[in-house]
Protein backbone atom coordinates (compact mmCIF):
# COMPACT_ATOMS: atom_id res chain seq x y z
CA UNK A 1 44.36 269.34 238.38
CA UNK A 2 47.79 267.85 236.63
CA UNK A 3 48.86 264.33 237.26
CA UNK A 4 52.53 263.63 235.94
CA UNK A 5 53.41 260.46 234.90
CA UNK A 6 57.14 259.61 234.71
CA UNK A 7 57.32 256.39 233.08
CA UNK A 8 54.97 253.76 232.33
CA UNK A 9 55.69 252.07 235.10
CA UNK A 10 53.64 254.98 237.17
CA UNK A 11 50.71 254.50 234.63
CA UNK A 12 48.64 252.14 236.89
CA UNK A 13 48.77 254.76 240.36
CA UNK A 14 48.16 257.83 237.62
CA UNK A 15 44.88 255.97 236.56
CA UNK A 16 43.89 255.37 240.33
CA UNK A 17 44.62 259.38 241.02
CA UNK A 18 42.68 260.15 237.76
CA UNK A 19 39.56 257.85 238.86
CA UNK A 20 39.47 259.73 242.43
CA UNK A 21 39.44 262.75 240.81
CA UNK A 22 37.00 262.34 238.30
CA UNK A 23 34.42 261.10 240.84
CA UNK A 24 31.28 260.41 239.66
CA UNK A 25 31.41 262.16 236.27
CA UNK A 26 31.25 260.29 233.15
CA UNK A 27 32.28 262.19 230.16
CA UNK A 28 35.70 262.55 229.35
CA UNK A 29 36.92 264.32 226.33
CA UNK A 30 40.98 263.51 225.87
CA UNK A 31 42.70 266.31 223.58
CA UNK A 32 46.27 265.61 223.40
CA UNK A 33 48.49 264.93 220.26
CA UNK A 34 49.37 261.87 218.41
CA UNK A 35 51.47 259.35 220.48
CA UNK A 36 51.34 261.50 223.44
CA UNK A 37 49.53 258.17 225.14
CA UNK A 38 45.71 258.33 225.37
CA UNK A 39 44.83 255.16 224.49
CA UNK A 40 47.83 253.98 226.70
CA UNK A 41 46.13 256.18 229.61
CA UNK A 42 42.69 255.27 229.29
CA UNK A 43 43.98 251.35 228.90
CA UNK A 44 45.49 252.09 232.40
CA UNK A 45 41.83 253.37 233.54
CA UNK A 46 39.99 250.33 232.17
CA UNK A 47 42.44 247.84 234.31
CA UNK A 48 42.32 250.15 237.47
CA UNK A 49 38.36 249.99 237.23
CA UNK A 50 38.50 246.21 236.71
CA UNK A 51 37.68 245.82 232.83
CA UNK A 52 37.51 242.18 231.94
CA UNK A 53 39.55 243.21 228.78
CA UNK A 54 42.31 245.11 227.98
CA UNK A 55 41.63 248.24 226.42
CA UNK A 56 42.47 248.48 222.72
CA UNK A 57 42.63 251.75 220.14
CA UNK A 58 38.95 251.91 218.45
CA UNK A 59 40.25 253.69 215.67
CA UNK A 60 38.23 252.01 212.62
CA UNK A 61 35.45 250.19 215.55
CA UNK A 62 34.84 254.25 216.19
CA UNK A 63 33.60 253.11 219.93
CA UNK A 64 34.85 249.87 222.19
CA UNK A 65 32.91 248.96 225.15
CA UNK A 66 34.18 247.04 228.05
CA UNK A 67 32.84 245.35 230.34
CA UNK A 68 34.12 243.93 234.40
CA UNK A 69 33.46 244.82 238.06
CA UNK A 70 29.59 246.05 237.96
CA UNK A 71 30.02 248.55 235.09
CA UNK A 72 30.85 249.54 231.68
CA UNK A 73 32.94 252.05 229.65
CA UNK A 74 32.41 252.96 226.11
CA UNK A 75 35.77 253.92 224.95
CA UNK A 76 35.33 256.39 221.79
CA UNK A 77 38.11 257.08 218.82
CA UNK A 78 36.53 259.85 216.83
CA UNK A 79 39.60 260.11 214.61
CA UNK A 80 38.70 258.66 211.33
CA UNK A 81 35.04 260.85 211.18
CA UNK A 82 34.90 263.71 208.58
CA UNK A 83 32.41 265.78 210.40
CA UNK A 84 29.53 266.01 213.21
CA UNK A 85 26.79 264.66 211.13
CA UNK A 86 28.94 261.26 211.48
CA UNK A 87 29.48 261.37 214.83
CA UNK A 88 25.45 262.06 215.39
CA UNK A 89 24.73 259.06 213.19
CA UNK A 90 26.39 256.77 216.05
CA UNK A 91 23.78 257.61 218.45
CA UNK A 92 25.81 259.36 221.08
CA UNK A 93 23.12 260.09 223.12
CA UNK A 94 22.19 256.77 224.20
CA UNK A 95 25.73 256.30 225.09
CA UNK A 96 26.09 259.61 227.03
CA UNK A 97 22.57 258.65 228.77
CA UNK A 98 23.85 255.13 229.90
CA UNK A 99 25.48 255.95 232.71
CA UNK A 100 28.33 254.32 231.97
CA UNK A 101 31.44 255.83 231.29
CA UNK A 102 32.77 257.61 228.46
CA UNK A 103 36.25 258.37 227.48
CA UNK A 104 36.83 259.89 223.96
CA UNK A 105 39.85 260.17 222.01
CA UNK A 106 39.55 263.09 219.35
CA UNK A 107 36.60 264.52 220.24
CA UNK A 108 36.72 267.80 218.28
CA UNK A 109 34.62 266.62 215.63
CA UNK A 110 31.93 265.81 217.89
CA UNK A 111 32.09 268.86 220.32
CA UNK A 112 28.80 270.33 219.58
CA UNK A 113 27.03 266.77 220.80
CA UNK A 114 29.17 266.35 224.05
CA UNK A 115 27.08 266.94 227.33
CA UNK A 116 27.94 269.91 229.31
CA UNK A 117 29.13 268.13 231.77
CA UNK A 118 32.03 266.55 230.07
CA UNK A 119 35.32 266.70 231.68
CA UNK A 120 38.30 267.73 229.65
CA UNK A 121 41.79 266.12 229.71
CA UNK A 122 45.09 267.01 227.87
CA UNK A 123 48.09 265.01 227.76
CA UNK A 124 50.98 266.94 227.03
CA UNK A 125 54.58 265.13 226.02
CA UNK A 126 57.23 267.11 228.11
CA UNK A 127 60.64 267.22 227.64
CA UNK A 128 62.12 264.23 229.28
CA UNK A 129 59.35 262.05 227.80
CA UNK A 130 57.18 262.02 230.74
CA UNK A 131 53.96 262.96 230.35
CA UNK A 132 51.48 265.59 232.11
CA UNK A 133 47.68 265.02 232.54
CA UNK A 134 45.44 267.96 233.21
CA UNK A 135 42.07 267.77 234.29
CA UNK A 136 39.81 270.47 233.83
CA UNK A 137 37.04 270.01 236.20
């Protein structure tokens, strides 16, 4: 599945078309590269699903959670971890056996722990800035 989005200003209706889609799964792996706009696309998530707080980069916090409307999202950032061992040490599995859902930003250095379930997305930067989210379900 590919959503486009043209401009930030179709952000908010690309989150609602991504939350549809994803239905009931909750792991999401984002693969996409520098600035193309994850944390600006999973920000738009956490407001369409009614997050109490805006959604901010967890870059050196590793993992954010938020909190509105009946649930919770853990938002990840694996960026700044050197290798799996690290990402193991955060106790992923409690956080993949929540429930709740979780949307991870650079998750290649935690592949080998992500559920089989886990959805992947790409964000791709195309050539009139716009941007193009695939969902491999």
């Amino acid at each position: 599945m590919e959503i486009i989005v043209e401009n930030g200003g179709c952000l908010d209706a690309a989150a609602a078309e991504f939350i549809a889609a994803l239905g009931s799964r909750t792991h999401v792996a984002f693969r996409a590269p520098m600035g193309a706009g994850k944390t600006t696309f999973i920000s738009a998530v956490c407001r369409a699903l009614g997050m109490e707080e805006e959604a901010t980069s967890p870059t050196f916090s590793i993992v954010n959670e938020y909190r509105g409307a009946g649930r919770t999202v853990y938002h990840f950032d694996f960026y700044r971890l050197d290798d799996v061992r690290e990402a193991a040490d955060l106790g992923l599995d409690e956080y993949f056996d929540s429930g709740a859902l979780c949307l991870m930003e650079w998750p290649d250095v935690a592949s080998a722990l992500l559920p089989d379930d886990t959805v992947t997305v790409g964000i791709s930067v195309l050539p009139d800035e716009s941007r193009k989210i695939t969902l491999d379900l």
